[in-house]
Protein backbone atom coordinates (compact mmCIF):
# COMPACT_ATOMS: atom_id res chain seq x y z
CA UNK A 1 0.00 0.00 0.00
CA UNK A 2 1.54 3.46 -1.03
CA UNK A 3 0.57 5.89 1.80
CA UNK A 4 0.22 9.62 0.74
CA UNK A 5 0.12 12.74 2.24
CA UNK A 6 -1.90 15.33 0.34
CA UNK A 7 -1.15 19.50 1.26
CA UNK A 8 -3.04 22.08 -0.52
CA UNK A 9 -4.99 24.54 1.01
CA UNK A 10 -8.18 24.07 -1.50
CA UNK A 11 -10.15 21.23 0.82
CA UNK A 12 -11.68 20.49 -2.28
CA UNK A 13 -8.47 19.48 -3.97
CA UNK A 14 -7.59 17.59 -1.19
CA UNK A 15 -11.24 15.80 -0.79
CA UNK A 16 -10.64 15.14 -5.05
CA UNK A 17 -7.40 13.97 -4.47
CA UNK A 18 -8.66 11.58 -1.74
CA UNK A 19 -11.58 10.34 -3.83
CA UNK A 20 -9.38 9.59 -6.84
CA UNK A 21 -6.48 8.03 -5.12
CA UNK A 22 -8.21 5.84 -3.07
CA UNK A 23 -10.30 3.87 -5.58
CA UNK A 24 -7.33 2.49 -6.75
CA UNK A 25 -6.84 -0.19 -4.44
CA UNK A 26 -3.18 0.19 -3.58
CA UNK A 27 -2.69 3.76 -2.81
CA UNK A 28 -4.42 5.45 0.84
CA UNK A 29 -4.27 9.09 1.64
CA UNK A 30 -3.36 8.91 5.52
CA UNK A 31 -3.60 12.73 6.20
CA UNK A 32 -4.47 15.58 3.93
CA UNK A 33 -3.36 19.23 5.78
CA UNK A 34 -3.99 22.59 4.42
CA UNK A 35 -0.84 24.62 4.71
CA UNK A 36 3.00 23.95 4.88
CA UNK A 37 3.27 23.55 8.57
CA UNK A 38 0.53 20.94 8.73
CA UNK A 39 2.18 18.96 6.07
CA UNK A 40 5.39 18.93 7.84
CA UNK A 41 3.56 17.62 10.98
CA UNK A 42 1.59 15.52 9.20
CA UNK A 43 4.82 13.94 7.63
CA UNK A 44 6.10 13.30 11.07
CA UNK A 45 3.51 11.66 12.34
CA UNK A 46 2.28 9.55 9.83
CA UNK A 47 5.69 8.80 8.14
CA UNK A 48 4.02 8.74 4.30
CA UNK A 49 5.72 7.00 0.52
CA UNK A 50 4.70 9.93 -0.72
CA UNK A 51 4.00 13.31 -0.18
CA UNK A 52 1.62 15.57 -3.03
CA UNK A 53 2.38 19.41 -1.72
CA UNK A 54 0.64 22.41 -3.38
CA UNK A 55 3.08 25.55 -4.28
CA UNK A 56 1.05 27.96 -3.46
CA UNK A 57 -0.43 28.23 -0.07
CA UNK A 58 -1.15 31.32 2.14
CA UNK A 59 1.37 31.01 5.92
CA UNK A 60 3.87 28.44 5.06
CA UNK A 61 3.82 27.53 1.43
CA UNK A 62 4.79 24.24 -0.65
CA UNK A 63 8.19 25.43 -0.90
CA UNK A 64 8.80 26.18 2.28
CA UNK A 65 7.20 22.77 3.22
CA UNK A 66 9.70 21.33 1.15
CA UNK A 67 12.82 22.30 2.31
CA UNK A 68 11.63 21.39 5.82
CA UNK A 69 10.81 17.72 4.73
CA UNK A 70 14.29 17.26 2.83
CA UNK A 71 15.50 17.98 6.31
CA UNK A 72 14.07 15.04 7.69
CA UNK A 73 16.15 11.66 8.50
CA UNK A 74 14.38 9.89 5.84
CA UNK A 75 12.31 11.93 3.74
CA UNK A 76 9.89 10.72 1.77
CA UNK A 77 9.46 12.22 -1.73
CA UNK A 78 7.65 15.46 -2.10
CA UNK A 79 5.87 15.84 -5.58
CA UNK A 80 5.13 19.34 -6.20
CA UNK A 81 1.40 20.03 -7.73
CA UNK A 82 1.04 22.99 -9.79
CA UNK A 83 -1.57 24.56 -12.26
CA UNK A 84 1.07 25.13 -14.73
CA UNK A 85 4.12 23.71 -16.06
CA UNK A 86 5.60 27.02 -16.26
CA UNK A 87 5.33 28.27 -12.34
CA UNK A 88 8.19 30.00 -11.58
CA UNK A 89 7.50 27.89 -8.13
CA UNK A 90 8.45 24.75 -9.35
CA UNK A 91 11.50 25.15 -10.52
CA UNK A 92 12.50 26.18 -6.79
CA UNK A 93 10.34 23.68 -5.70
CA UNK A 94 12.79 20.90 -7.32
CA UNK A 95 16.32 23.18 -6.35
CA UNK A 96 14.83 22.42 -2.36
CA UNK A 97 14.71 18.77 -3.16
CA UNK A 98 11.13 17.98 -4.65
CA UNK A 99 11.51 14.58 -6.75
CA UNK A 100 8.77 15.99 -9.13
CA UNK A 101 5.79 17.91 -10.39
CA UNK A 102 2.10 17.18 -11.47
CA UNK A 103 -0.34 19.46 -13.05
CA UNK A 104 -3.73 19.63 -10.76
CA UNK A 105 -5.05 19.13 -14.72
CA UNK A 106 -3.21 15.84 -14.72
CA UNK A 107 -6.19 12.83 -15.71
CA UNK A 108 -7.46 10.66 -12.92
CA UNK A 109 -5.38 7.30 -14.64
CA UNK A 110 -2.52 9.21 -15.33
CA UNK A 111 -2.37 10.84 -11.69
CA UNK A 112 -2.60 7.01 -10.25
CA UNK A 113 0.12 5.82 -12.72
CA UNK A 114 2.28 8.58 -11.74
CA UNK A 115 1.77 8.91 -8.10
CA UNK A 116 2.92 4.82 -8.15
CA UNK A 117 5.78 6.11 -10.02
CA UNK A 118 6.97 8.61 -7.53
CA UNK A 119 6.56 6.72 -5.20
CA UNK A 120 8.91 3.99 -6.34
CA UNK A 121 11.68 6.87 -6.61
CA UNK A 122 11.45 8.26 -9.79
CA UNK A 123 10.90 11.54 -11.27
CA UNK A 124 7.51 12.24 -12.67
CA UNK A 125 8.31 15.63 -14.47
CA UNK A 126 8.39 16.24 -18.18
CA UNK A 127 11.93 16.72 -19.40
CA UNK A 128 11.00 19.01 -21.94
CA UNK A 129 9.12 21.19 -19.14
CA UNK A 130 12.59 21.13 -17.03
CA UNK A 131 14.15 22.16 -20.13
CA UNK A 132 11.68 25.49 -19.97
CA UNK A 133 11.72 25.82 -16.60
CA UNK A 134 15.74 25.78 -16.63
CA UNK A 135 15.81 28.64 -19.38
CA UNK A 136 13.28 30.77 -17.67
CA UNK A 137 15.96 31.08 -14.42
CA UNK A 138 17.37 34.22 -14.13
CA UNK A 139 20.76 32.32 -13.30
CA UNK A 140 22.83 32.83 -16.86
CA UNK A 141 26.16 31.97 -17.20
CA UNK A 142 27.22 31.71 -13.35
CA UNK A 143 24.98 28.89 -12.88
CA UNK A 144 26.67 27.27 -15.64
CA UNK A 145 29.82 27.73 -14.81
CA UNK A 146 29.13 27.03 -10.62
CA UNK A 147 27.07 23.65 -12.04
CA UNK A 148 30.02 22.74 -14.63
CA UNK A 149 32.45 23.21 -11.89
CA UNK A 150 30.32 20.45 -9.47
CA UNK A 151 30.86 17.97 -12.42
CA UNK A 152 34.71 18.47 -12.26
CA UNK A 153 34.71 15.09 -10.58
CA UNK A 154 32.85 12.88 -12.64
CA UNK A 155 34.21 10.67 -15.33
CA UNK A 156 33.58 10.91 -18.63
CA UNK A 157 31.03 7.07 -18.16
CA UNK A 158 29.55 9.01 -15.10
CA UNK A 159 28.62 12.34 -17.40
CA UNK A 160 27.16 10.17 -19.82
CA UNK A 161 25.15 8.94 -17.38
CA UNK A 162 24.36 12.03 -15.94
CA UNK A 163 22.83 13.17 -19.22
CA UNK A 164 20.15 10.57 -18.97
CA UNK A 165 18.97 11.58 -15.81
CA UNK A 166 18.99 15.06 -17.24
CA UNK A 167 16.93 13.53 -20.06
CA UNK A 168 14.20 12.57 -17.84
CA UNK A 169 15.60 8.46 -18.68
CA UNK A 170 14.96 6.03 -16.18
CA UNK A 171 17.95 3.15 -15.22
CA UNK A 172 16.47 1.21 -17.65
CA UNK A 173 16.32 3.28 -20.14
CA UNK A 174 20.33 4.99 -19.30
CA UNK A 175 21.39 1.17 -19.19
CA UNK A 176 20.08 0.52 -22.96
CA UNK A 177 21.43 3.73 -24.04
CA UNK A 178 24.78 3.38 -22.88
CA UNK A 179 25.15 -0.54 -23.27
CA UNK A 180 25.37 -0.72 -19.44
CA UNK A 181 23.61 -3.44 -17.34
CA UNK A 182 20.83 -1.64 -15.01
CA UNK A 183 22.40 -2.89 -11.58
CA UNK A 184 25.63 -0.44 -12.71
CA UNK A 185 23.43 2.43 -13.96
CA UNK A 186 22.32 2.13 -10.10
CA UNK A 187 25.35 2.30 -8.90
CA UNK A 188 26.49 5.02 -11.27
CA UNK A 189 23.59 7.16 -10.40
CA UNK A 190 24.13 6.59 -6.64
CA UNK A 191 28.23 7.32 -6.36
CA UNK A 192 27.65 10.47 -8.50
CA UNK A 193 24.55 12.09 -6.19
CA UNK A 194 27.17 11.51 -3.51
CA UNK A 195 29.98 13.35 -5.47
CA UNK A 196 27.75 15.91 -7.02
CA UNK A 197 25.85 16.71 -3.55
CA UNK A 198 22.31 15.99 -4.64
CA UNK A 199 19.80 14.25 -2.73
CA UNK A 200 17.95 12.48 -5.68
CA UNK A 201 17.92 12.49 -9.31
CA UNK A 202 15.84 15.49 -9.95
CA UNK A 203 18.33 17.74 -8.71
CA UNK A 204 20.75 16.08 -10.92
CA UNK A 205 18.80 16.15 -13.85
CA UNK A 206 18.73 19.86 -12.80
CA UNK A 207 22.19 20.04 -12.77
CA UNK A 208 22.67 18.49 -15.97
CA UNK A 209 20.75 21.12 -17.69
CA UNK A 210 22.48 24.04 -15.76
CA UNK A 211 25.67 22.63 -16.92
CA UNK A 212 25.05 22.48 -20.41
CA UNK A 213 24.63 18.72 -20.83
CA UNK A 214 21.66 18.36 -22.38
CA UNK A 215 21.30 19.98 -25.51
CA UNK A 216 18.11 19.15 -27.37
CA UNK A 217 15.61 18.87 -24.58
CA UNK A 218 13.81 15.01 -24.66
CA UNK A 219 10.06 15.84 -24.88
CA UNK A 220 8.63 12.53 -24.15
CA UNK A 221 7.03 12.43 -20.33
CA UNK A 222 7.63 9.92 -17.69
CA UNK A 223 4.14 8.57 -18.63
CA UNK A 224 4.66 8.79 -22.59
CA UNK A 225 8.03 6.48 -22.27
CA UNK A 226 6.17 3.86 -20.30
CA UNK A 227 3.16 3.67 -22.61
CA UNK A 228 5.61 2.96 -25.65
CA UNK A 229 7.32 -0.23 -23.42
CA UNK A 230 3.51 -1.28 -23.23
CA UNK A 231 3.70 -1.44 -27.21
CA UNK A 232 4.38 -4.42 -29.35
C-alpha cells in the first residue's frame, strides 16, 4: 500500500485527491493538511511513501514545506502540484529537493500511474518542461559555470550517465542507451549524487541542464516512455 500525504490549502483538492487516489486499491491518503506547517507535521507523524504538496499556499507555502521535509532523516518524496508547467514555483520547488511535479489538470489514470511512479523513486516531471523551466531562471552563465564546476569530478562514463537523468531516462532506459547493465546504472547514479551533492535524481537532472549537458531537450514524459514499453 503506497501511503500519501496530500497539502493544498483548496479542501476540495484535497477531498478530489482523496476520492481519486483511493479507488485504486493500492494507494491510501493517511492525512491531507492545508498549509505547509501541517504537512510537515503531518509527515512526522504519519511517516508517508509519498507526499503531493501544493506551491502555493497562504502562511507556510509548498516550498517552504519542502525544504523542511528534505530535512528530515528519511524523507519521503515530495511531488510538487502545480496549475502550470511554467510556475516559476516549481522550478524552486525541485532546487529544495522535490523529486517531481504534477499538473492539478493531470487525468485521474494518469495521476494514479504517476503517483505509483513517484513513489517507487522516480521523477515524474516532463523533461521538456525542465528544459523550460531551466531557461526561464534568471541564473545565466554563473549557474553554468558554478554547475560545470560540481561535475569536475565525474568521469567521462559518469557524465554520460548524468545526461540521462537530465533527459528525464529512467535506469532502464540509461542502461540501454549506454550498453550498461541496469544494476551499474544504479550504482552510477548513486556514487555520483554523492559526489555531485544531490539528494535524488531530480536535482541532478537539474544540474545536468544548468551545466550544459543536455542539448536538445527530450520531450517525451515519464508517462509517454512507459506507454511505448507497453507497445508491441
Amino acid at each position: 500500500m503506497i501511503r500519501v500525504v496530500v497539502v493544498d490549502d483548496e479542501p476540495m483538492v484535497c477531498a478530489h485527491l482523496r476520492v481519486i487516489l483511493g479507488g485504486a486499491g493500492d494507494i491510501e491518503v493517511v492525512a491531507e493538511a492545508h498549509d505547509g506547517a501541517e504537512g510537515v507535521e503531518a509527515v512526522v507523524r504519519h511517516r508517508p511513501d509519498l507526499v503531493l504538496m501544493d506551491l502555493r499556499m497562504p502562511g507556510v507555502d509548498g516550498l517552504a514545506a519542502t525544504e523542511r521535509i528534505a530535512t528530515l532523516p528519511v524523507p519521503p518524496p515530495v511531488v510538487a502540484l502545480t496549475t502550470f508547467d511554467a510556475d516559476s514555483h516549481v522550478l524552486a520547488a525541485l532546487r529544495a529537493g522535490a523529486a517531481g511535479f504534477l499538473l492539478k489538470t493531470t487525468p485521474p489514470q494518469d495521476l494514479i500511474e504517476l503517483v505509483r511512479v513517484a513513489a517507487a523513486g522516480h521523477t515524474v516531471l516532463s523533461p521538456a518542461a525542465m528544459a523550460r523551466l531551466v531557461a526561464t531562471s534568471s541564473a545565466g552563465q554563473r549557474r553554468r559555470d558554478d554547475a560545470r564546476a560540481r561535475l569536475r569530478e565525474l568521469t567521462d562514463r559518469e557524465l554520460e550517465v548524468l545526461a540521462c537523468l537530465g533527459r528525464g531516462l529512467s535506469n532502464a532506459d540509461t542502461a540501454r542507451t549506454l550498453s550498461l547493465s541496469e544494476a551499474t546504472v544504479k550504482s552510477y547514479v548513486s556514487r555520483m549524487l554523492v559526489k555531485i551533492d544531490c539528494r535524488n535524481r531530480t536535482q541532478a537532472g537539474l544540474l545536468a541542464h544548468d551545466a550544459g549537458l543536455v542539448t536538445e531537450p527530450d520531450r517525451t514524459t515519464v508517462h509517454e516512455t512507459r506507454d511505448r514499453k507497453r507497445q508491441p
